[in-house]
PDB file of N, CA and C in Angstrom:
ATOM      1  N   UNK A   1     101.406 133.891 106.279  1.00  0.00           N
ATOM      2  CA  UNK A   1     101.614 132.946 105.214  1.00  0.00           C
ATOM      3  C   UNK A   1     100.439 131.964 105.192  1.00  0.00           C
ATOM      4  N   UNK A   2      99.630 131.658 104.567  1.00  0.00           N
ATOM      5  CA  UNK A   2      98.968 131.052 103.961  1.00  0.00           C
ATOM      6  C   UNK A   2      99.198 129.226 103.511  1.00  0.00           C
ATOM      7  N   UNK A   3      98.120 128.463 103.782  1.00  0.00           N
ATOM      8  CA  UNK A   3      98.352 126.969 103.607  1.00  0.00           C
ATOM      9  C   UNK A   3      97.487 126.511 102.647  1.00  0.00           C
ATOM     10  N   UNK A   4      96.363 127.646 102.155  1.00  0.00           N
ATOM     11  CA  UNK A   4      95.844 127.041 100.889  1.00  0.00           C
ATOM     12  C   UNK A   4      96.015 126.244 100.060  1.00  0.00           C
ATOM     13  N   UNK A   5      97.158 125.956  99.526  1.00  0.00           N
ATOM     14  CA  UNK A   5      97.412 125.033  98.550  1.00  0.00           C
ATOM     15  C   UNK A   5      98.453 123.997  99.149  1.00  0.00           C
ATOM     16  N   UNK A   6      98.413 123.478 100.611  1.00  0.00           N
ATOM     17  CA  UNK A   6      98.895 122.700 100.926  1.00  0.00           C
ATOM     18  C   UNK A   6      98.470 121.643 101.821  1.00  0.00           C
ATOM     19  N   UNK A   7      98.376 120.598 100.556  1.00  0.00           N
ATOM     20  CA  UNK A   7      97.360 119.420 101.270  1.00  0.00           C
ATOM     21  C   UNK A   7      97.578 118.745 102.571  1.00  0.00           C
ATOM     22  N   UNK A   8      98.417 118.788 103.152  1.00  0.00           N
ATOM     23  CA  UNK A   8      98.879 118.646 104.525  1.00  0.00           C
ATOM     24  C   UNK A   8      98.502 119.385 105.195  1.00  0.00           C
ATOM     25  N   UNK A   9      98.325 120.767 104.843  1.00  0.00           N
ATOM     26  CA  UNK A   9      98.111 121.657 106.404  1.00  0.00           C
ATOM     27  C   UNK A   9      97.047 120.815 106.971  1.00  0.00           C
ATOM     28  N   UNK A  10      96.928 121.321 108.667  1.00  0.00           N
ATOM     29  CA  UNK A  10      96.951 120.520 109.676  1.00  0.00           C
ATOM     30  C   UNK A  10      96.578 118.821 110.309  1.00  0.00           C
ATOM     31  N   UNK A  11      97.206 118.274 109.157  1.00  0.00           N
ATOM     32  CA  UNK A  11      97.198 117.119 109.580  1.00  0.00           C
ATOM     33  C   UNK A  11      98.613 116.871 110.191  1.00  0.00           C
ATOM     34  N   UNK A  12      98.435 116.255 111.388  1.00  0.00           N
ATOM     35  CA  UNK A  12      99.672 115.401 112.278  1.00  0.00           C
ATOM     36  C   UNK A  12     100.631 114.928 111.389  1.00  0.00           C
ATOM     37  N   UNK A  13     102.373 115.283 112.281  1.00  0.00           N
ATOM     38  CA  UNK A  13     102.955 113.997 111.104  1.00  0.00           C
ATOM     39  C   UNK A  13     102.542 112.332 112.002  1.00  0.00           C
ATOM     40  N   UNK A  14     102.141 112.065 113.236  1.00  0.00           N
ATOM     41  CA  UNK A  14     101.563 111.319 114.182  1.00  0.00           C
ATOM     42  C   UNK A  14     100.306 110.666 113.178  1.00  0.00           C
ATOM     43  N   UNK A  15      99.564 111.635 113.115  1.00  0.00           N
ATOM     44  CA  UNK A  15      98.411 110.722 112.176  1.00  0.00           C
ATOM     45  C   UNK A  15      98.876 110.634 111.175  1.00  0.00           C
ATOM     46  N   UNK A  16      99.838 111.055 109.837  1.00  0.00           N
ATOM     47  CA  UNK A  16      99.717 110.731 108.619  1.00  0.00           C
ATOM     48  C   UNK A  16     100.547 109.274 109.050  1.00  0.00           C
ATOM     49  N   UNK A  17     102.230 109.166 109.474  1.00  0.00           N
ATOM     50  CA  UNK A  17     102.390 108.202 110.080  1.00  0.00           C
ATOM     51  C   UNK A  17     101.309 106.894 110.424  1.00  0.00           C
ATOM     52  N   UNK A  18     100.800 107.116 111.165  1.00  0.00           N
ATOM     53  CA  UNK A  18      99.734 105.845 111.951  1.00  0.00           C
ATOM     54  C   UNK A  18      98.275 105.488 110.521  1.00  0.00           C
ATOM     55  N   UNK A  19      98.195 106.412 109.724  1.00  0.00           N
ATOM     56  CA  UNK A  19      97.287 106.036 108.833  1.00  0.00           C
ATOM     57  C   UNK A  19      98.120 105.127 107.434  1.00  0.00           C
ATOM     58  N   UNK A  20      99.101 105.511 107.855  1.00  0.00           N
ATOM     59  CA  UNK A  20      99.849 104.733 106.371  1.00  0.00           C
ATOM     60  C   UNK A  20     100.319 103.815 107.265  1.00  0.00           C
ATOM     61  N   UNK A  21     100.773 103.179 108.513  1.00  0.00           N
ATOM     62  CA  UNK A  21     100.872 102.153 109.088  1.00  0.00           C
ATOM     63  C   UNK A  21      99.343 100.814 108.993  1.00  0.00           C
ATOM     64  N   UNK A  22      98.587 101.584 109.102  1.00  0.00           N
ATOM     65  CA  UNK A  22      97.061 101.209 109.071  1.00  0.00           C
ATOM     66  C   UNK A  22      96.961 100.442 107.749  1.00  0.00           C
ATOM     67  N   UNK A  23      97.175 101.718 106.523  1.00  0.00           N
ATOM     68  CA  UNK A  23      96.733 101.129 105.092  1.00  0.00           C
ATOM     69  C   UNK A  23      98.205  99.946 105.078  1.00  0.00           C
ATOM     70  N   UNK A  24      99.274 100.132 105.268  1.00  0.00           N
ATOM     71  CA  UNK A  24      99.854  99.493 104.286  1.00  0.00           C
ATOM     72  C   UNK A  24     101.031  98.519 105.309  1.00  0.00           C
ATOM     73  N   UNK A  25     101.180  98.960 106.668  1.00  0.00           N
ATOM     74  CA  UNK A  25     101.845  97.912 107.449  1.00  0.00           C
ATOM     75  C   UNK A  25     103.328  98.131 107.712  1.00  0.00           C
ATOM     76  N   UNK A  26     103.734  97.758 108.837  1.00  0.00           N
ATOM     77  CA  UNK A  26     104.995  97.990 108.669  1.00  0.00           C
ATOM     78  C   UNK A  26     105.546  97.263 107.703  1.00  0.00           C
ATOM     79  N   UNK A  27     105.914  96.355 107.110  1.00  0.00           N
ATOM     80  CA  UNK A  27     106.630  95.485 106.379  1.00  0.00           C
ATOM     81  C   UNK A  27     106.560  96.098 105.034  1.00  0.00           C
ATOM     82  N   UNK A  28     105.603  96.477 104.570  1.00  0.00           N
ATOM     83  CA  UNK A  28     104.580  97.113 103.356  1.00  0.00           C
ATOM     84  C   UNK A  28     105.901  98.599 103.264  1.00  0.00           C
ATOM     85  N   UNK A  29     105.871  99.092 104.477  1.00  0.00           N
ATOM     86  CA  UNK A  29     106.004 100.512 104.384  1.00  0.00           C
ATOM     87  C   UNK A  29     107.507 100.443 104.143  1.00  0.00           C
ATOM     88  N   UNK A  30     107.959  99.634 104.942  1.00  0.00           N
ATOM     89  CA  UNK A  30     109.521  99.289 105.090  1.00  0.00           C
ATOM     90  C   UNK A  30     110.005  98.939 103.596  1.00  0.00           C
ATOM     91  N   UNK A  31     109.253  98.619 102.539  1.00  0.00           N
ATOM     92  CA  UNK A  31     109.699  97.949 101.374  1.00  0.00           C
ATOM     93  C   UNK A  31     109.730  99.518 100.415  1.00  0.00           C
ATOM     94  N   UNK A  32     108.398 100.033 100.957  1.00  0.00           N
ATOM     95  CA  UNK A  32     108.542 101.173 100.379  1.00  0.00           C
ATOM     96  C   UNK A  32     109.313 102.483 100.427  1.00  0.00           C
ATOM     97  N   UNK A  33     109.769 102.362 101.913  1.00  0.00           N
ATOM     98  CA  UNK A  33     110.960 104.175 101.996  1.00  0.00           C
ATOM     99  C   UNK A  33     111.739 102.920 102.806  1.00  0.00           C
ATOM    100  N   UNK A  34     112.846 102.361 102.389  1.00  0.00           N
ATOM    101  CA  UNK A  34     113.550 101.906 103.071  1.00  0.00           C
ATOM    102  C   UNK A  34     114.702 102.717 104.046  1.00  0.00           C
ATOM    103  N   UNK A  35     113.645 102.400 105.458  1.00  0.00           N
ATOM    104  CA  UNK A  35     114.703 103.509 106.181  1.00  0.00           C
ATOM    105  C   UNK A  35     114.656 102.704 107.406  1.00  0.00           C
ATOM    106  N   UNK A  36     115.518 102.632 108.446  1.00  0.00           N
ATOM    107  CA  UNK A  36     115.665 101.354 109.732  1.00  0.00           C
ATOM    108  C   UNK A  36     114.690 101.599 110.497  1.00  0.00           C
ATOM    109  N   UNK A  37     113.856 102.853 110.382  1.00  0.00           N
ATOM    110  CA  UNK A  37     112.929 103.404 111.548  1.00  0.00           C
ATOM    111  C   UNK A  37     111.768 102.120 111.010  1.00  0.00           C
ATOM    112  N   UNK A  38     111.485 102.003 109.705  1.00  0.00           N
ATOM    113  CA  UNK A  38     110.471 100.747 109.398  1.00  0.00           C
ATOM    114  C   UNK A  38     110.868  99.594 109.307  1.00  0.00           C
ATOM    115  N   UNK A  39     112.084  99.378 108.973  1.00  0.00           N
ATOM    116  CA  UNK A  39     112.628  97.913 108.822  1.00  0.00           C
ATOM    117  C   UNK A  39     112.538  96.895 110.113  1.00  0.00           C
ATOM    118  N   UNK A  40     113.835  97.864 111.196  1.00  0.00           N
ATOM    119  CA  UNK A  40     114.133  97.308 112.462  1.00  0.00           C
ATOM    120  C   UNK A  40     113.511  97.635 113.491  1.00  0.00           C
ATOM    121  N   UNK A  41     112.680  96.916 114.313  1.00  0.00           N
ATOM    122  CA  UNK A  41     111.770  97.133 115.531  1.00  0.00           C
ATOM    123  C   UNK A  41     111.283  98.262 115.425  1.00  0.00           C
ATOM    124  N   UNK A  42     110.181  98.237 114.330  1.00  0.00           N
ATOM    125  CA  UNK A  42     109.269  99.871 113.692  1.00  0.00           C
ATOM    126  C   UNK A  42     108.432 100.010 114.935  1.00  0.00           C
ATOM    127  N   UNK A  43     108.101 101.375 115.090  1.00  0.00           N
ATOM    128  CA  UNK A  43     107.402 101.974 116.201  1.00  0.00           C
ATOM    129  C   UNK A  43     106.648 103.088 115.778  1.00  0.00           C
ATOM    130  N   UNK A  44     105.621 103.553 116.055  1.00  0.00           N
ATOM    131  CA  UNK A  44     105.579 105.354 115.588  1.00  0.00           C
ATOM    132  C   UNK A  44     106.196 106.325 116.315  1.00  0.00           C
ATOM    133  N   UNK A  45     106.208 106.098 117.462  1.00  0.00           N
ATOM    134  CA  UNK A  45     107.646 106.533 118.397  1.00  0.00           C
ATOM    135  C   UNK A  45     109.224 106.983 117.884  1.00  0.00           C
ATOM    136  N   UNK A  46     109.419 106.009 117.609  1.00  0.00           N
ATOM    137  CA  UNK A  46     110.894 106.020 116.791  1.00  0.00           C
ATOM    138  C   UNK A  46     110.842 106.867 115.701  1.00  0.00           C
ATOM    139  N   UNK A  47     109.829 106.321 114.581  1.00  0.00           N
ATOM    140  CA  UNK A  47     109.865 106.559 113.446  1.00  0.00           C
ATOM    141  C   UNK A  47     109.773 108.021 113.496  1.00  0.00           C
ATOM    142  N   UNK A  48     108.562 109.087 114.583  1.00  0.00           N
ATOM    143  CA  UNK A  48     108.428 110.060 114.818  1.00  0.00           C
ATOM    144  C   UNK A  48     109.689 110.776 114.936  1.00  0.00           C
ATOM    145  N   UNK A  49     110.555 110.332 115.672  1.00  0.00           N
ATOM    146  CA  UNK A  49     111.933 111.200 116.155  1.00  0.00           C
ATOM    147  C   UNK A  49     112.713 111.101 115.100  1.00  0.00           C
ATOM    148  N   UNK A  50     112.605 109.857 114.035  1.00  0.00           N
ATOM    149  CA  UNK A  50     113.589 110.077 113.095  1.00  0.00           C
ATOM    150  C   UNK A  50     113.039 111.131 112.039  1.00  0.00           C
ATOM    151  N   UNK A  51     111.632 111.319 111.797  1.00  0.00           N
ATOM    152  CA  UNK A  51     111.293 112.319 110.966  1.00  0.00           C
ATOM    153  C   UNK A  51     111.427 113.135 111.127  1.00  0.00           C
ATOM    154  N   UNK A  52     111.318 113.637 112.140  1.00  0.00           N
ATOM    155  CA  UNK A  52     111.301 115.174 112.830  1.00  0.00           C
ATOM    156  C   UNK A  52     112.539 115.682 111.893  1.00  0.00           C
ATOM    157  N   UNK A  53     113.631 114.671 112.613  1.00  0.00           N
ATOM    158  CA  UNK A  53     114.916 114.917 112.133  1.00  0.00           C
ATOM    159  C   UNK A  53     115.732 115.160 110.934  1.00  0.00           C
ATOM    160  N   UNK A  54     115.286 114.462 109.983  1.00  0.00           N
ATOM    161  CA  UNK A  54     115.563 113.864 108.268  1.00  0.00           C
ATOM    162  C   UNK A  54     114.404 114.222 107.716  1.00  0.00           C
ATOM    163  N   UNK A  55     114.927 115.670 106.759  1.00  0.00           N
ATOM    164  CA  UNK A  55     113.395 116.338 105.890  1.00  0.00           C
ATOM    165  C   UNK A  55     113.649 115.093 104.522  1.00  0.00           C
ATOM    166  N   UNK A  56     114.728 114.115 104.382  1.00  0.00           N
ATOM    167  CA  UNK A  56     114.228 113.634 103.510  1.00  0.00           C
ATOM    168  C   UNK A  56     113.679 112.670 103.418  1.00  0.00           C
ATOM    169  N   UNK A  57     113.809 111.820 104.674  1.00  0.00           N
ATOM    170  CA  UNK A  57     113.217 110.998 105.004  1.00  0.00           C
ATOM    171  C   UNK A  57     111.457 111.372 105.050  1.00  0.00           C
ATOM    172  N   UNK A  58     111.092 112.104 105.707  1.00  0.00           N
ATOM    173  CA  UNK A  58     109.832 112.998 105.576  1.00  0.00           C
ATOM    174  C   UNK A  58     109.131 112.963 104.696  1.00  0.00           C
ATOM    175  N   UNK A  59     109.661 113.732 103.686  1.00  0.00           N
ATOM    176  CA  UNK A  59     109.389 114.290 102.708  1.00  0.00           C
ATOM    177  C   UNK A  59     109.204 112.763 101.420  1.00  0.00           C
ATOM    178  N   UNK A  60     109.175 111.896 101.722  1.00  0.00           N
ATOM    179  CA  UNK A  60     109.263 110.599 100.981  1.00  0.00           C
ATOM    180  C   UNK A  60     108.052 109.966 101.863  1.00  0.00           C
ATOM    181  N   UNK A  61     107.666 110.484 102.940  1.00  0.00           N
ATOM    182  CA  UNK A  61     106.566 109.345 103.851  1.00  0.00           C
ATOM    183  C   UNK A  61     105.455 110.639 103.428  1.00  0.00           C
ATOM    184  N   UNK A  62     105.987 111.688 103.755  1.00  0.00           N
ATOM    185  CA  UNK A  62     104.710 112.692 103.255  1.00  0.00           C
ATOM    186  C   UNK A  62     104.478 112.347 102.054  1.00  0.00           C
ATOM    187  N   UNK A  63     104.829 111.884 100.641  1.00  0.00           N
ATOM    188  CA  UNK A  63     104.465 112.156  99.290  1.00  0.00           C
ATOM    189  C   UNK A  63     104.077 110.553  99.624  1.00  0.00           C
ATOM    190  N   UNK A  64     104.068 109.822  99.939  1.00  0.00           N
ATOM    191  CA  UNK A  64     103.641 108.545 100.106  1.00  0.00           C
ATOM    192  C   UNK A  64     102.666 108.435 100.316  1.00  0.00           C
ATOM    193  N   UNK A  65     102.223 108.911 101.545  1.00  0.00           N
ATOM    194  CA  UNK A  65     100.609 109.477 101.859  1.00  0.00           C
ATOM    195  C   UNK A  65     100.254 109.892 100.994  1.00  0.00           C
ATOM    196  N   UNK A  66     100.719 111.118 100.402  1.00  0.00           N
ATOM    197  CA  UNK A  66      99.158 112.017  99.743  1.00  0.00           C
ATOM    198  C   UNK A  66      99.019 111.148  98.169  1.00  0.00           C
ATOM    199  N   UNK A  67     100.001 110.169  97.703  1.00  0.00           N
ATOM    200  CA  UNK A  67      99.779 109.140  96.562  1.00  0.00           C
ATOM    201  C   UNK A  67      98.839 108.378  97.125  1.00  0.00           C
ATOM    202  N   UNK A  68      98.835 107.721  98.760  1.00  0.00           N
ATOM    203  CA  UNK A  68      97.727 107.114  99.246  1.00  0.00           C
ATOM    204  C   UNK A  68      96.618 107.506  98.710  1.00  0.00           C
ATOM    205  N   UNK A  69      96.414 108.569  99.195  1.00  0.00           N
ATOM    206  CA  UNK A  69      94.937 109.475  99.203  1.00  0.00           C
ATOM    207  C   UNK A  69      94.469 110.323  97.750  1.00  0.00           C
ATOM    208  N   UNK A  70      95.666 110.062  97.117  1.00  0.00           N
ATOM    209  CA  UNK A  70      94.886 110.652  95.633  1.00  0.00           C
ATOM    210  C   UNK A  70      94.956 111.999  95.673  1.00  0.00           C
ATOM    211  N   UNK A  71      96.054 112.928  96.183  1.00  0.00           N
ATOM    212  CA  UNK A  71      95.914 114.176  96.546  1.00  0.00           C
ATOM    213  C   UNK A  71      97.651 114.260  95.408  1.00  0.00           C
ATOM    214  N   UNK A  72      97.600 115.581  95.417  1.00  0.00           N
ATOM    215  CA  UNK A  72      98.015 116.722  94.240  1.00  0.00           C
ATOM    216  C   UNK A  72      99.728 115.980  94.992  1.00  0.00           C
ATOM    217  N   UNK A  73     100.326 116.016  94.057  1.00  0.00           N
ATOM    218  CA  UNK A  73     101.530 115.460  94.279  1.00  0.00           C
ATOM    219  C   UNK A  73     102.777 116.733  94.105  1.00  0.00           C
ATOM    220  N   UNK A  74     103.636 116.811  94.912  1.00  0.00           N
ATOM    221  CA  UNK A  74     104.689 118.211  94.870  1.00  0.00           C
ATOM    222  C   UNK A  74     105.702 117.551  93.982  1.00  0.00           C
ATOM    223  N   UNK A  75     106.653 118.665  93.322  1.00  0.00           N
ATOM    224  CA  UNK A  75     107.938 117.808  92.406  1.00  0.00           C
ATOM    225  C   UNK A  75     108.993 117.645  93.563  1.00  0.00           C
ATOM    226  N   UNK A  76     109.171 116.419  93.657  1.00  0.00           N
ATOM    227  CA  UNK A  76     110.419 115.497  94.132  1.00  0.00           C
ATOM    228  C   UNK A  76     111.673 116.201  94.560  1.00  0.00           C
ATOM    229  N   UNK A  77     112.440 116.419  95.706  1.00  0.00           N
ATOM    230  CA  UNK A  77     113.103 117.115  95.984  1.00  0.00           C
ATOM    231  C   UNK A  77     114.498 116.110  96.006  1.00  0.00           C
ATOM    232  N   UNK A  78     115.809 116.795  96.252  1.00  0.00           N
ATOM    233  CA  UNK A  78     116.916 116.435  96.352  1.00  0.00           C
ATOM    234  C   UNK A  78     117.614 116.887  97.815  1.00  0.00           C
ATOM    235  N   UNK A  79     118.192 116.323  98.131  1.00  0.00           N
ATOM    236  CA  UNK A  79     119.064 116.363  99.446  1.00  0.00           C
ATOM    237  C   UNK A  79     120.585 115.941  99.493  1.00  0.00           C
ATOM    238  N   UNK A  80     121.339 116.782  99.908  1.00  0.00           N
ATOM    239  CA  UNK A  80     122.656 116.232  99.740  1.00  0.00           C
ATOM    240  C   UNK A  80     123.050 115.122 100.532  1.00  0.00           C
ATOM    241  N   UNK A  81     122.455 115.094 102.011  1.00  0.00           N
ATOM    242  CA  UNK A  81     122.523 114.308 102.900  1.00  0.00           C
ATOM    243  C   UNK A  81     121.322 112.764 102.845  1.00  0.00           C
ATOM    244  N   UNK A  82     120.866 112.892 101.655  1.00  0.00           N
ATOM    245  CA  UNK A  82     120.148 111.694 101.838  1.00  0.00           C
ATOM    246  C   UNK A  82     121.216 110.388 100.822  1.00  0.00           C
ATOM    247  N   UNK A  83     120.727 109.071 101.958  1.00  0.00           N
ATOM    248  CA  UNK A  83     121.912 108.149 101.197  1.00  0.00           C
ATOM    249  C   UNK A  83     121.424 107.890  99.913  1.00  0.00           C
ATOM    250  N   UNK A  84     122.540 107.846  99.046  1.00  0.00           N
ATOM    251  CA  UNK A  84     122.821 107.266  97.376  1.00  0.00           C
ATOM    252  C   UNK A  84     122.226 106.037  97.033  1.00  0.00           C
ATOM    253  N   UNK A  85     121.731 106.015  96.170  1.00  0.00           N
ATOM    254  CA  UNK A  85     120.928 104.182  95.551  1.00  0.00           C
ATOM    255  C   UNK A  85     121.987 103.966  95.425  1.00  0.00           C
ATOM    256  N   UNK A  86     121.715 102.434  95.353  1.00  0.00           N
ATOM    257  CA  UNK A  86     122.825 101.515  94.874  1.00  0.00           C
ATOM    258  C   UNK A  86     122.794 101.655  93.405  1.00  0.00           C
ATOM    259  N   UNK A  87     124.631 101.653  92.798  1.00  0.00           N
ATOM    260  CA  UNK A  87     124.721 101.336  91.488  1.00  0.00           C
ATOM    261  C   UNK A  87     124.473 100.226  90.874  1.00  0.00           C
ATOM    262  N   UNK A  88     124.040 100.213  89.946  1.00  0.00           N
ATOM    263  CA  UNK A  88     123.882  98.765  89.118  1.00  0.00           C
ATOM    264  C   UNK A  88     124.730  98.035  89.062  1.00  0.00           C
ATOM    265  N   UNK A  89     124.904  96.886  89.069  1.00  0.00           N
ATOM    266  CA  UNK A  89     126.137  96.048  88.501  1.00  0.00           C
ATOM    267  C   UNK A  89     126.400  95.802  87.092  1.00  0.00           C
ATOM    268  N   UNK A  90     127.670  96.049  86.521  1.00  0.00           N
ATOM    269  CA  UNK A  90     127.881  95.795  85.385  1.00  0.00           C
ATOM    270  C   UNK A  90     128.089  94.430  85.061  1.00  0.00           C
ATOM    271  N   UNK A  91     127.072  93.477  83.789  1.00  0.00           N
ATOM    272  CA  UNK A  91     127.685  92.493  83.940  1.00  0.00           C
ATOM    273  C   UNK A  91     129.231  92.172  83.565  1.00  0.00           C
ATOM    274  N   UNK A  92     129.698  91.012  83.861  1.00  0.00           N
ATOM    275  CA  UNK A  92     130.850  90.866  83.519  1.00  0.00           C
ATOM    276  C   UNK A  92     130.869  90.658  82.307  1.00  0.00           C
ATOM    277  N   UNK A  93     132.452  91.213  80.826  1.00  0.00           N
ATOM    278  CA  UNK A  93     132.318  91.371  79.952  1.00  0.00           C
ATOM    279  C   UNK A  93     132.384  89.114  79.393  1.00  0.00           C
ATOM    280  N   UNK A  94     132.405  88.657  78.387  1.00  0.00           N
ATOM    281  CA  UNK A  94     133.175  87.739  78.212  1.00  0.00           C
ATOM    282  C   UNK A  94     134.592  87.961  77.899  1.00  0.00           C
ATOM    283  N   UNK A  95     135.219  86.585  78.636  1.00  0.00           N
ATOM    284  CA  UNK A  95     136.991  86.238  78.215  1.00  0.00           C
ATOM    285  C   UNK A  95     137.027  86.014  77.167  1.00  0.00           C
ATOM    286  N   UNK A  96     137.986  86.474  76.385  1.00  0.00           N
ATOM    287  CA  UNK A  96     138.247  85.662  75.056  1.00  0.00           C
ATOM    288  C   UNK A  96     138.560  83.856  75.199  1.00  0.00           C
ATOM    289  N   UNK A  97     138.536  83.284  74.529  1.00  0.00           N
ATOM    290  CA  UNK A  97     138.705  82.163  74.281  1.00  0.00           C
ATOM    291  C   UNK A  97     140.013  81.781  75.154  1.00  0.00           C
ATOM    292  N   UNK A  98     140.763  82.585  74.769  1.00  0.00           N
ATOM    293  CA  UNK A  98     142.447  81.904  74.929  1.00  0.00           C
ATOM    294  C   UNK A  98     142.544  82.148  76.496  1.00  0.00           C
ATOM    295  N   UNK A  99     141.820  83.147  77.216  1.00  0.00           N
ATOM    296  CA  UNK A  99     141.626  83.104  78.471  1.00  0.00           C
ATOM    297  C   UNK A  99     140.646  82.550  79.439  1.00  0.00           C
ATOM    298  N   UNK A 100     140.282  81.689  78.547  1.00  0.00           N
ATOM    299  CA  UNK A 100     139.061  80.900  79.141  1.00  0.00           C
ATOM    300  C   UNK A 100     139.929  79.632  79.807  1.00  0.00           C
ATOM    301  N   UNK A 101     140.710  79.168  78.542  1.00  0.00           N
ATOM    302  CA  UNK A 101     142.111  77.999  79.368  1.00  0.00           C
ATOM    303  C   UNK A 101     142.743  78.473  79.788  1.00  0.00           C
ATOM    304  N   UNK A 102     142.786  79.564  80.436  1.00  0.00           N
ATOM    305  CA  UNK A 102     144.310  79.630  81.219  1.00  0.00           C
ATOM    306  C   UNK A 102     143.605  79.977  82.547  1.00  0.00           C
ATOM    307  N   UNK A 103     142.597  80.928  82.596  1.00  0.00           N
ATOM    308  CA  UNK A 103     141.587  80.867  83.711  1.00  0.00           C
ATOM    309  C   UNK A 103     140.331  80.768  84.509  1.00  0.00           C
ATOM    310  N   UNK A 104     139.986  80.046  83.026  1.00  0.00           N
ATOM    311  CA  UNK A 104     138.372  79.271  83.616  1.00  0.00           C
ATOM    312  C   UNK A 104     137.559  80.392  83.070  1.00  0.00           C
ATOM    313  N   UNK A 105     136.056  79.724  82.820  1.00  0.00           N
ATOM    314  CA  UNK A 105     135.401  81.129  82.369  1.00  0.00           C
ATOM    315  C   UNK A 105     134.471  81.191  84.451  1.00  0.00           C
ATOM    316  N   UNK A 106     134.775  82.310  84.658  1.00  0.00           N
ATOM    317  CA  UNK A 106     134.394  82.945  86.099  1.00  0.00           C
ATOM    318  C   UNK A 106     132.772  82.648  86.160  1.00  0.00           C
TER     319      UNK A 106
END
């Protein structure tokens, strides 16, 4: 099998890791794939074992990089096991009038 058309072949996930720590910081990075491996006491250590582990987690620090670097971007994958965004909040509708005196407008 062949890696021709895959801009990663043999680069480290160790170096892509430590080069996007470099460009953009933990705090930087943490804002960007919000995942606890960058948030809470970030390491490349840690962060390493959690990637290994979570292709979607991965797969969001890999496409991160190669947006770094200006390299060919793959289409966006789905995971059943990766956690859900938060829903929006709906605002609240208005009370009518007549329920505004009886219970305050909220």
């Amino acid at each position: 099998m062949t890696q021709a058309n895959n801009p990663l072949h043999g680069i480290k996930l160790e170096d892509l890791l430590t080069d996007l720590v470099d460009h953009y910081g933990w705090e930087e990075l943490g804002s960007r794939i919000d995942i606890r491996c960058f948030n809470h006491d970030p390491s490349i250590k840690s962060s390493l074992k959690f990637l290994r582990k979570t292709p979607w987690a991965r797969d969001k620090v890999e496409y991160l990089y190669l947006k770094m670097n200006k390299l060919p971007l793959p289409a966006p994958k789905t995971y059943s096991d990766e956690p859900a965004a938060a829903k929006p909040v709906k605002p609240r509708k208005q009370l009518p009038a007549a329920n505004i005196k009886i219970w305050g407008d909220r």
